[in-house]
PDB file of N, CA and C in Angstrom:
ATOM      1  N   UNK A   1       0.832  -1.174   0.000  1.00  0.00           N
ATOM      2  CA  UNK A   1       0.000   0.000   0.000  1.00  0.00           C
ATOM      3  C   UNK A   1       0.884   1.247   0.000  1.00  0.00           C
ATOM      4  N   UNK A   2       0.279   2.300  -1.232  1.00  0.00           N
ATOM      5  CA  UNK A   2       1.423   3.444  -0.747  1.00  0.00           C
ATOM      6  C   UNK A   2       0.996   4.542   0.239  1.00  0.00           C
ATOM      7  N   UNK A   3       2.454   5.611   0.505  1.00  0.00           N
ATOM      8  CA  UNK A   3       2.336   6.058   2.028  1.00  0.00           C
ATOM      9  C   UNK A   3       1.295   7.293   1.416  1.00  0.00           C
ATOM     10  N   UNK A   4       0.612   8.032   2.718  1.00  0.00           N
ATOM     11  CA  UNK A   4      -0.172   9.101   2.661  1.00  0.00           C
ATOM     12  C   UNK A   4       0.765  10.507   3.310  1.00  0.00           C
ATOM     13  N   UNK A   5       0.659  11.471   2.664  1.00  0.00           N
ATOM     14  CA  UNK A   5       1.159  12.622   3.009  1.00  0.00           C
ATOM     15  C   UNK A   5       0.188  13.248   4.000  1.00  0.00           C
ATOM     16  N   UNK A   6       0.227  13.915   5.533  1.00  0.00           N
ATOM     17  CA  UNK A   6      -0.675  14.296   6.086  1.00  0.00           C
ATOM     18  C   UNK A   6      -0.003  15.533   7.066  1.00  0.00           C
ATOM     19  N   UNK A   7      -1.057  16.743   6.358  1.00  0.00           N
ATOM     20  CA  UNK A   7      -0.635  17.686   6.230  1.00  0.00           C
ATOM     21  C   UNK A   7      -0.825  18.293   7.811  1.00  0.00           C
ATOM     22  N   UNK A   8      -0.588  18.956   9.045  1.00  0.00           N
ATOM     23  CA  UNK A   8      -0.916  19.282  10.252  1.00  0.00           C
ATOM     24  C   UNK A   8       0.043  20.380  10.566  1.00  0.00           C
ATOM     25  N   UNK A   9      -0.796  21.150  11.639  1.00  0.00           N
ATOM     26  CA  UNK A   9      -0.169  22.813  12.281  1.00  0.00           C
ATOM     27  C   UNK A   9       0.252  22.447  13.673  1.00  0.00           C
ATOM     28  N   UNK A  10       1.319  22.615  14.041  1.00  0.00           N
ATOM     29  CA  UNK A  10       1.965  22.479  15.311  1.00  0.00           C
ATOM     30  C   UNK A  10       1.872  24.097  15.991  1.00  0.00           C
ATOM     31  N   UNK A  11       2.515  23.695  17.165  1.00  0.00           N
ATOM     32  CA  UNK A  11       1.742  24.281  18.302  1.00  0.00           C
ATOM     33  C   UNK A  11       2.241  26.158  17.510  1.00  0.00           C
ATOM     34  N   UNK A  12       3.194  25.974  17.244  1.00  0.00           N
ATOM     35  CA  UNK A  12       3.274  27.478  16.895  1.00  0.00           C
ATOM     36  C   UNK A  12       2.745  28.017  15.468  1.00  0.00           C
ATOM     37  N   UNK A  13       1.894  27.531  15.270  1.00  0.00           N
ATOM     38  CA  UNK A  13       1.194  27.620  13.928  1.00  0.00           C
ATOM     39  C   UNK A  13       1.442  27.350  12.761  1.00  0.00           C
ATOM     40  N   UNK A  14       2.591  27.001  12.499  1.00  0.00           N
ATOM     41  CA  UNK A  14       3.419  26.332  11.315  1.00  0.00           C
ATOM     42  C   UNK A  14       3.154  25.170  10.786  1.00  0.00           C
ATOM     43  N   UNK A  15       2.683  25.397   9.236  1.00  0.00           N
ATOM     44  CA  UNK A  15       2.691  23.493   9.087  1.00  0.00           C
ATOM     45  C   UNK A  15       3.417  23.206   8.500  1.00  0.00           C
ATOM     46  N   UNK A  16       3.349  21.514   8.980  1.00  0.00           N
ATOM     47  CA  UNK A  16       4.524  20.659   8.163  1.00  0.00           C
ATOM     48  C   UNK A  16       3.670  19.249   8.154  1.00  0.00           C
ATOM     49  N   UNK A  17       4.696  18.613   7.351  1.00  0.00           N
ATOM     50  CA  UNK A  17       3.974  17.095   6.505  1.00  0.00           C
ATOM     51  C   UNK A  17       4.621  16.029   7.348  1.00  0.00           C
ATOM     52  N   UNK A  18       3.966  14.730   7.319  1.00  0.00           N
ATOM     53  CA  UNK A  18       4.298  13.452   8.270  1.00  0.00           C
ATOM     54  C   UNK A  18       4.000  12.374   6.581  1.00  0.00           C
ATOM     55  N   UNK A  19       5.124  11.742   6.423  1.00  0.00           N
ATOM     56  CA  UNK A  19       4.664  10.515   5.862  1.00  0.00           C
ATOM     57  C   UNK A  19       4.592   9.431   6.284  1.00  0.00           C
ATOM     58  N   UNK A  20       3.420   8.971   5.896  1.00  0.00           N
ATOM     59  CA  UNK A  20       2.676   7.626   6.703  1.00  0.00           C
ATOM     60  C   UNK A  20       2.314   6.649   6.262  1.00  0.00           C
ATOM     61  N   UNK A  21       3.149   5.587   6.486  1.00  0.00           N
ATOM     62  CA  UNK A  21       3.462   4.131   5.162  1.00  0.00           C
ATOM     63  C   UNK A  21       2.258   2.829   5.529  1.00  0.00           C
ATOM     64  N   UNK A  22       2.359   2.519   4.459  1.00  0.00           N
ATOM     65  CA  UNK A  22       0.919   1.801   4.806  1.00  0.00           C
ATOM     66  C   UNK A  22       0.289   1.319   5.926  1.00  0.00           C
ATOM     67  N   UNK A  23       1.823   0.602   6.935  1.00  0.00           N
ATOM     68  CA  UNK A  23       0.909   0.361   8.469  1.00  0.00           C
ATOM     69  C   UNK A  23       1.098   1.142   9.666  1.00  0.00           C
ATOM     70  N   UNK A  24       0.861   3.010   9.228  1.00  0.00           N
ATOM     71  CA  UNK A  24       0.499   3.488  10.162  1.00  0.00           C
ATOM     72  C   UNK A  24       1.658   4.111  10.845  1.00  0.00           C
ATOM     73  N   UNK A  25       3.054   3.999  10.307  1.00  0.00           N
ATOM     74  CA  UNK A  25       4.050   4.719  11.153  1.00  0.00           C
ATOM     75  C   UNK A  25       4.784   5.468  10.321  1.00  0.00           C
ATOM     76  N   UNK A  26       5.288   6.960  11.106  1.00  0.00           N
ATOM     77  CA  UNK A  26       5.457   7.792  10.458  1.00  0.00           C
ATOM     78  C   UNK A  26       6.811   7.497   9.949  1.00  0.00           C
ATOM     79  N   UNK A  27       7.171   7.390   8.513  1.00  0.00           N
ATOM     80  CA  UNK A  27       8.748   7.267   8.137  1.00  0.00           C
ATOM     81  C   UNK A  27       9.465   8.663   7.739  1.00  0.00           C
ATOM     82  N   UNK A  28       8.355   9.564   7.451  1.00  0.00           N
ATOM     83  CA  UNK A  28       9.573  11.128   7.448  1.00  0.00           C
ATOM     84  C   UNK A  28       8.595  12.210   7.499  1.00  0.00           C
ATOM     85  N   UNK A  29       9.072  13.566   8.131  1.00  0.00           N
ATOM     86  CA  UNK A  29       8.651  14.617   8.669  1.00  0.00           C
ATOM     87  C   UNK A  29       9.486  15.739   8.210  1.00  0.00           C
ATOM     88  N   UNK A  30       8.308  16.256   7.430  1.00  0.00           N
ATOM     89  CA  UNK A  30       9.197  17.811   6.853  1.00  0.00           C
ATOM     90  C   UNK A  30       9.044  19.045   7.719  1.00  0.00           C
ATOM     91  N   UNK A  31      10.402  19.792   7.484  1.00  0.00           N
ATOM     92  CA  UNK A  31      10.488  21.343   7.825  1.00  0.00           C
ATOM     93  C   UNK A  31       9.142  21.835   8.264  1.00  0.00           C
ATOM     94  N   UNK A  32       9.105  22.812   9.259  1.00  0.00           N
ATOM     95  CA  UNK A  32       7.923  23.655   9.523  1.00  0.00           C
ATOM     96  C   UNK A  32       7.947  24.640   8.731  1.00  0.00           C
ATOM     97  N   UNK A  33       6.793  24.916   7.615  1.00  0.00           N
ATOM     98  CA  UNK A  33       6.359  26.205   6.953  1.00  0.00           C
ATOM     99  C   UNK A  33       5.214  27.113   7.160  1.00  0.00           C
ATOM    100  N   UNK A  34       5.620  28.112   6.822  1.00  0.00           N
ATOM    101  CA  UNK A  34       4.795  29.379   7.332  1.00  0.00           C
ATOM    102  C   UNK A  34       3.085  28.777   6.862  1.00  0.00           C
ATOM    103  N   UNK A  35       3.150  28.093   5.470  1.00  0.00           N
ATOM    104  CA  UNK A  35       1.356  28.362   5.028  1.00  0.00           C
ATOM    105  C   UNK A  35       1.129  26.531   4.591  1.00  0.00           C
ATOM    106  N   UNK A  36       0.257  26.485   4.864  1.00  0.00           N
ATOM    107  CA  UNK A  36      -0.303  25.098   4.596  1.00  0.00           C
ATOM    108  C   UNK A  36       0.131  24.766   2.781  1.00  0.00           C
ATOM    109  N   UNK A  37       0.191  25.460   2.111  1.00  0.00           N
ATOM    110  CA  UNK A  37       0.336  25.672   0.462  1.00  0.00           C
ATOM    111  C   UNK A  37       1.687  25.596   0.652  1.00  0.00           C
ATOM    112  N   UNK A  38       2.714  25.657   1.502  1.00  0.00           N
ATOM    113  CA  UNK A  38       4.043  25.621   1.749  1.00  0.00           C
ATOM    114  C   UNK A  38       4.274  24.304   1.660  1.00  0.00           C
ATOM    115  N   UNK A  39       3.773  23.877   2.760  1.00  0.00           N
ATOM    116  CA  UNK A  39       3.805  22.480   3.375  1.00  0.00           C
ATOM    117  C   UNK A  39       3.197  21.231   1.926  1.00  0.00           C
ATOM    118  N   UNK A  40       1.850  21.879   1.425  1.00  0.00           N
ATOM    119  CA  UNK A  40       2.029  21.025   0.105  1.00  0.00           C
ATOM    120  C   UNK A  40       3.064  20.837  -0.854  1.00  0.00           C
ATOM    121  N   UNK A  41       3.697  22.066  -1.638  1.00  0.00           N
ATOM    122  CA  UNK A  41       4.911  21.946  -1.917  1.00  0.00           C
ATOM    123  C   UNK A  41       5.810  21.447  -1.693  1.00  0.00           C
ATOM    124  N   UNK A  42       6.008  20.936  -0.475  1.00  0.00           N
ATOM    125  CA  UNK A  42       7.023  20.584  -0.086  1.00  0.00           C
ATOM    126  C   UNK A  42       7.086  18.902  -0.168  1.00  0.00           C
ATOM    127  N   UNK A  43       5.810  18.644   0.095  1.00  0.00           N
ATOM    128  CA  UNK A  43       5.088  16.934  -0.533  1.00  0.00           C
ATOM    129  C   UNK A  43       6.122  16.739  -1.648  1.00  0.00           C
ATOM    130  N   UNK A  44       4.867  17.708  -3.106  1.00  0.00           N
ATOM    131  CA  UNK A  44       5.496  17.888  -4.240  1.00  0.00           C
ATOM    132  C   UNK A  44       6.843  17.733  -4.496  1.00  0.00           C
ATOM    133  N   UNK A  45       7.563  18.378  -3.428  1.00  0.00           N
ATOM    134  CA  UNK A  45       9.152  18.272  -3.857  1.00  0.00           C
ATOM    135  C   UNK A  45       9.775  16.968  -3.533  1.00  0.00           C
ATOM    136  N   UNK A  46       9.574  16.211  -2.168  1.00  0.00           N
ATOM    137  CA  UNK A  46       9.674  15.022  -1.951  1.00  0.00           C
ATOM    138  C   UNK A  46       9.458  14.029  -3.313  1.00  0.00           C
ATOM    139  N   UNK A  47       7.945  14.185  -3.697  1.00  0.00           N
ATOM    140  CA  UNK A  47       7.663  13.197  -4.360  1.00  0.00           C
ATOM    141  C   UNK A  47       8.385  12.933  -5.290  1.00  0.00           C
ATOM    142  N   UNK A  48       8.956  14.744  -5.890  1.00  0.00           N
ATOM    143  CA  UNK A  48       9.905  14.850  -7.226  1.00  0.00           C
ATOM    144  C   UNK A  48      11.147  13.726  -7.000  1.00  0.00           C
ATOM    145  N   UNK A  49      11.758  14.407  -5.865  1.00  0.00           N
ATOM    146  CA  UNK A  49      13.320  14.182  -5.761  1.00  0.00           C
ATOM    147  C   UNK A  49      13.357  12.791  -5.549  1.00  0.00           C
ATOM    148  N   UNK A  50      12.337  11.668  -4.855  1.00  0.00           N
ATOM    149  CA  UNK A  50      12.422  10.376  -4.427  1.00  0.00           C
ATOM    150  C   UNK A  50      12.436   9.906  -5.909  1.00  0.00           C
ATOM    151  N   UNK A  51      11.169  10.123  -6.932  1.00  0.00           N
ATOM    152  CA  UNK A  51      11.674   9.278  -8.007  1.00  0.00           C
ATOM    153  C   UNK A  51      12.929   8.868  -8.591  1.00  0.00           C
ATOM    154  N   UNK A  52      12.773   7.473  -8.220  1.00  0.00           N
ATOM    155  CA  UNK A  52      14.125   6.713  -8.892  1.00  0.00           C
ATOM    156  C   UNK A  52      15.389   6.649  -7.951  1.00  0.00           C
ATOM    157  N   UNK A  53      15.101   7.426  -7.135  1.00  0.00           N
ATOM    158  CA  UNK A  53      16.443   8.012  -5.862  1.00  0.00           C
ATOM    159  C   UNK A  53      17.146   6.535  -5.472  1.00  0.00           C
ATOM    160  N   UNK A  54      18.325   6.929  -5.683  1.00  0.00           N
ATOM    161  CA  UNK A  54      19.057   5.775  -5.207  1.00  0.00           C
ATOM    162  C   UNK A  54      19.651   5.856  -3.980  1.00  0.00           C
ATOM    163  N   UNK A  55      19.723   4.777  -3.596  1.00  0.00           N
ATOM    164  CA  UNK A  55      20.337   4.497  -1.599  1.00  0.00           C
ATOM    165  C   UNK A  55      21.293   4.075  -2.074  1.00  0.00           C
ATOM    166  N   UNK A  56      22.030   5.503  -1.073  1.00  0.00           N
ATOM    167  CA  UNK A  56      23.542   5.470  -0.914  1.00  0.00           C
ATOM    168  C   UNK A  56      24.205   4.733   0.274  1.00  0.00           C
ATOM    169  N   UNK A  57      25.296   4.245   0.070  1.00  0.00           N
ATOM    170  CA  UNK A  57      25.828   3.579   1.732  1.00  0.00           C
ATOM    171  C   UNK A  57      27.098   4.527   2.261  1.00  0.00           C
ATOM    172  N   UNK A  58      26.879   5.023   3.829  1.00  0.00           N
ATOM    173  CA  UNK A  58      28.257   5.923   3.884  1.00  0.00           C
ATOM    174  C   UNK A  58      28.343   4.896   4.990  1.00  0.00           C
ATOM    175  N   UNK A  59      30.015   4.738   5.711  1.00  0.00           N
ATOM    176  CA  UNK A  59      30.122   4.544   6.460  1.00  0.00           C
ATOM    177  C   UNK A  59      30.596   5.327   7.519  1.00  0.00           C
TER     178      UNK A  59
END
């Protein structure tokens, strides 16, 4: 199942995004932005940059 982007305002009014993989736990949390339309964008940009993204190994 794929993850859901879910958009929420923390305590100082700022939102930011939680991604949430099919069973329910959050695997990444973006930057706090000033406007909810921020915080979508910022989905958007995720979604961009993950296509195809390859895992790197550092040691």
């Amino acid at each position: 199942m794929a993850g859901t982007f879910k958009i929420k305002k923390n305590a100082g009014g700022k939102y930011y995004f939680s991604l949430i993989a099919g069973n329910g736990e959050i695997v990444a949390t973006g930057q706090p932005y000033a406007s909810k339309e921020g915080a979508i964008k910022g989905t958007e940009a995720v979604q961009r940059a993950s296509d195809g993204a390859k895992v790197v190994e550092e040691d």
